[in-house]
C-alpha atoms as a PDB file:
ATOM      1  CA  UNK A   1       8.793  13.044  -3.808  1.00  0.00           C
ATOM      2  CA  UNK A   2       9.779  10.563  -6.489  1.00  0.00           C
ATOM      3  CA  UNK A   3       7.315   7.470  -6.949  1.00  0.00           C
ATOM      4  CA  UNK A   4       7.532   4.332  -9.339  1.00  0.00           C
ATOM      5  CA  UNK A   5       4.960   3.487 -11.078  1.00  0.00           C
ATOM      6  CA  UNK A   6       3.243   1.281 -13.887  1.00  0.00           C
ATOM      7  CA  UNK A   7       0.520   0.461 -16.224  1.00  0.00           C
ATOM      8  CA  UNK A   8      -0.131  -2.531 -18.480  1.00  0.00           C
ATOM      9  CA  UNK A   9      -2.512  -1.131 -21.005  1.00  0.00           C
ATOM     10  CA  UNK A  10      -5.550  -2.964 -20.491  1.00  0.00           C
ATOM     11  CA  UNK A  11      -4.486  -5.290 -18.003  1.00  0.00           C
ATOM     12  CA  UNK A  12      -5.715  -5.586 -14.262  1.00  0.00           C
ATOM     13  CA  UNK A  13      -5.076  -8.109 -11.777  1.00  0.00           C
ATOM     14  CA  UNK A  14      -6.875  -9.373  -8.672  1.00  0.00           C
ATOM     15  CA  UNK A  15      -6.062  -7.510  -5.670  1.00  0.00           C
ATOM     16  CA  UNK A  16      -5.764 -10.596  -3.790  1.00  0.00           C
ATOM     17  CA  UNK A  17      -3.262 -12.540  -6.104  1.00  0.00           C
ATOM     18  CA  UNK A  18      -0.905  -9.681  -5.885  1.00  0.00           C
ATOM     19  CA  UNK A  19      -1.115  -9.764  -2.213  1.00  0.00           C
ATOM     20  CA  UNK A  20      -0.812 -13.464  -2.324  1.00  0.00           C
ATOM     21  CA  UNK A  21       2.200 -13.358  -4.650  1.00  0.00           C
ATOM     22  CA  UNK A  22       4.019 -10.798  -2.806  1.00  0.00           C
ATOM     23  CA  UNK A  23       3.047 -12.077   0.371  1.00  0.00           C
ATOM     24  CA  UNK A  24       5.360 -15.849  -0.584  1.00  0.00           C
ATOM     25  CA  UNK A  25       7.737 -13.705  -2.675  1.00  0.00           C
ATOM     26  CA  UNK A  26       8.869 -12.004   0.410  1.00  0.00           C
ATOM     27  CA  UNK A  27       8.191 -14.615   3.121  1.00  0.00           C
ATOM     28  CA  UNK A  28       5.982 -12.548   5.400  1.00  0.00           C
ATOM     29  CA  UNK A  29       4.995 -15.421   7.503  1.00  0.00           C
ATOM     30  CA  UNK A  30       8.747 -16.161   7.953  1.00  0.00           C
ATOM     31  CA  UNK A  31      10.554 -13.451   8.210  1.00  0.00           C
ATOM     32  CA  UNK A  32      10.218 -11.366  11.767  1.00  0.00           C
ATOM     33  CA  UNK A  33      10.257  -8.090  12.078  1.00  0.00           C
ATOM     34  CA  UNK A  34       9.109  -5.326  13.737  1.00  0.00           C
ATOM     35  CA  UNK A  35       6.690  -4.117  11.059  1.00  0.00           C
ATOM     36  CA  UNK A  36       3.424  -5.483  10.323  1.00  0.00           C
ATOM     37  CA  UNK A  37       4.153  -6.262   6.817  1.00  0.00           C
ATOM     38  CA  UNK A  38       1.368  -7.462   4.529  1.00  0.00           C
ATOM     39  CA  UNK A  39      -1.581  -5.754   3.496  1.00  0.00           C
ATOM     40  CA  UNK A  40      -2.280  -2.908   5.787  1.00  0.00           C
ATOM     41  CA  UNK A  41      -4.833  -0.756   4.351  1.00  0.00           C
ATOM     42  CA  UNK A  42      -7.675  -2.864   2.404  1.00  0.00           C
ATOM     43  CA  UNK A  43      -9.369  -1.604  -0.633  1.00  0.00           C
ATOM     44  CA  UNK A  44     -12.973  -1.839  -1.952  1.00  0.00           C
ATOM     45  CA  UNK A  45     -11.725  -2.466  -4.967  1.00  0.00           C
ATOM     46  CA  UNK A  46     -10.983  -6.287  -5.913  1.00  0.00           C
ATOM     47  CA  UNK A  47      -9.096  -5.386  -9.568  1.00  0.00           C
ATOM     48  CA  UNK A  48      -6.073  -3.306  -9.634  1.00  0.00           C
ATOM     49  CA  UNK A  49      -4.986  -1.499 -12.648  1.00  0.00           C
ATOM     50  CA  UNK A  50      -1.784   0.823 -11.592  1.00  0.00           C
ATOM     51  CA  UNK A  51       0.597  -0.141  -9.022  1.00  0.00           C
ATOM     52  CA  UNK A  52       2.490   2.841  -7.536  1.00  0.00           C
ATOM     53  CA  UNK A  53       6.063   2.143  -5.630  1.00  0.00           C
ATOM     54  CA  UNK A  54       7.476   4.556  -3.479  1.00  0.00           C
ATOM     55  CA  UNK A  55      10.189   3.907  -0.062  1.00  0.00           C
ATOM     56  CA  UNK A  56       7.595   5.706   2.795  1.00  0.00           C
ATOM     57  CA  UNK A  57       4.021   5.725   3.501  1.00  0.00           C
ATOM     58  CA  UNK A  58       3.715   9.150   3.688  1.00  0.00           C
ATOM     59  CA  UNK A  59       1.184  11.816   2.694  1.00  0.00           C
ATOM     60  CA  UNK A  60       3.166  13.007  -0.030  1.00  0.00           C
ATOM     61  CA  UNK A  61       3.416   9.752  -1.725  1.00  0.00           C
ATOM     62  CA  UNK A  62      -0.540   9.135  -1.321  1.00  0.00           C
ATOM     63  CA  UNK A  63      -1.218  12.705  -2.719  1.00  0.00           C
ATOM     64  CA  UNK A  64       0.913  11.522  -5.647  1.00  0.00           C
ATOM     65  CA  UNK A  65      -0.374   8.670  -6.046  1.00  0.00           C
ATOM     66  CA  UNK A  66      -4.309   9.947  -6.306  1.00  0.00           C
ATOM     67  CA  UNK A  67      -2.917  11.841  -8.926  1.00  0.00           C
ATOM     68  CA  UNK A  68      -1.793   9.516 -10.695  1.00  0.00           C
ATOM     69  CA  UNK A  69      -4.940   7.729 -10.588  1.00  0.00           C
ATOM     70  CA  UNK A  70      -3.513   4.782  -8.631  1.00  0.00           C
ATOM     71  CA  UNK A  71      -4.973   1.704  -7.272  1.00  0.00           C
ATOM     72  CA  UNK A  72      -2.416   0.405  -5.642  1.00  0.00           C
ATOM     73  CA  UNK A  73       0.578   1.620  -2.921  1.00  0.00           C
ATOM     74  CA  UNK A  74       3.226  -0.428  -2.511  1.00  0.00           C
ATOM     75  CA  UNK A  75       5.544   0.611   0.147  1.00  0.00           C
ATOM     76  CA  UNK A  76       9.223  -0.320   1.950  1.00  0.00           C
ATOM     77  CA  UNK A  77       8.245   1.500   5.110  1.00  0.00           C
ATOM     78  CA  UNK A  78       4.728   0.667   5.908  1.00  0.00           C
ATOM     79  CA  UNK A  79       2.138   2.633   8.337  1.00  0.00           C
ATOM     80  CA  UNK A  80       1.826  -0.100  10.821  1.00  0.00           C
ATOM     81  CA  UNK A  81       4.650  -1.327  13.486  1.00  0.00           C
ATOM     82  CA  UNK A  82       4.599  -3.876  16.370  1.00  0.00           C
ATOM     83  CA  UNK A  83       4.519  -0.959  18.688  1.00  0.00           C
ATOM     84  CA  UNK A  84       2.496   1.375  16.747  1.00  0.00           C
ATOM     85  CA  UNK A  85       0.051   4.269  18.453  1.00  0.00           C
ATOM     86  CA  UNK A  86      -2.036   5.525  16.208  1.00  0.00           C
ATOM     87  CA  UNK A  87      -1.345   9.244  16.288  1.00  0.00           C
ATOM     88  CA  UNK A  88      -2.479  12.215  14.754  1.00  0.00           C
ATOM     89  CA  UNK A  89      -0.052  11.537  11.525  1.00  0.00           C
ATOM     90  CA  UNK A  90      -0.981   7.815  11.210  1.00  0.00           C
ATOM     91  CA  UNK A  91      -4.609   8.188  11.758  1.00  0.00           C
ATOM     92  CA  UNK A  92      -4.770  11.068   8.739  1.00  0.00           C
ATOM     93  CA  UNK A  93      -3.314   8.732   6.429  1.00  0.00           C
ATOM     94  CA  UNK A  94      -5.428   5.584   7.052  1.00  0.00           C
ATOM     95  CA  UNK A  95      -8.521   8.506   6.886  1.00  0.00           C
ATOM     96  CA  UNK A  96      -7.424   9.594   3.752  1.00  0.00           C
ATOM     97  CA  UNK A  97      -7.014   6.270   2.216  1.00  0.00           C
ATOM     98  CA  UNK A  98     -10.139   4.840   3.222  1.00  0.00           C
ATOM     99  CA  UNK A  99     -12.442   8.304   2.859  1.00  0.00           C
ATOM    100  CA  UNK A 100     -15.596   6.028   3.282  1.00  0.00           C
ATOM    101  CA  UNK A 101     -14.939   4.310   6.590  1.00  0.00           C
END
C-alpha cells in the first residue's frame, strides 16, 4: 500500500481551513454524487501537521498512516456513501480512527 504524504517543517494549519479550502476547491456543495464527500471522520485535534494521501479508505492505509505519525487522511474513495450500511468493515475503521468515542 503506497501513500502520499507531507510535512512542512514547523508548519501546521487549522483543521478547519483545510476542510474549508478543499471543501470550495472541489465544489462539494455542487457537485452530486453518490458519496458523502466532505469531512467524514472528525478529529479532536484542531491543528494539523502531516497530511497523508492515499486512493481508498482502507485499513491498510490508516495503519500506514499511524505510522507515519499522521494527522490527517485524505482520501479519493471515502468510507461513507448515499446508501451506506455500516458493516462490520466500515464500523472497524471509524472505531479505529476515533479510539475514544
Amino acid at each position: 500500500m503506497r501513500v502520499l504524504h507531507f510535512k512542512i517543517m514547523g508548519f501546521m494549519m487549522y483543521l478547519t481551513d483545510i476542510i474549508i479550502f478543499f471543501d470550495k476547491y472541489l465544489s462539494v456543495k455542487k457537485i452530486p454524487d453518490m458519496s458523502q464527500n466532505g469531512l467524514q471522520v472528525k478529529s479532536r485535534k484542531s491543528h494539523v501537521g502531516l497530511v497523508v494521501f492515499a486512493v481508498d479508505a482502507c485499513m491498510d492505509v490508516f495503519l500506514n498512516a499511524k505510522k507515519l505519525g499522521a494527522e490527517l487522511v485524505i482520501v479519493h474513495h471515502g468510507l461513507l456513501w448515499d446508501n451506506t450500511k455500516l458493516d462490520i468493515c466500515t464500523k472497524e475503521r471509524i472505531k479505529f480512527l476515533t479510539p475514544s468515542a
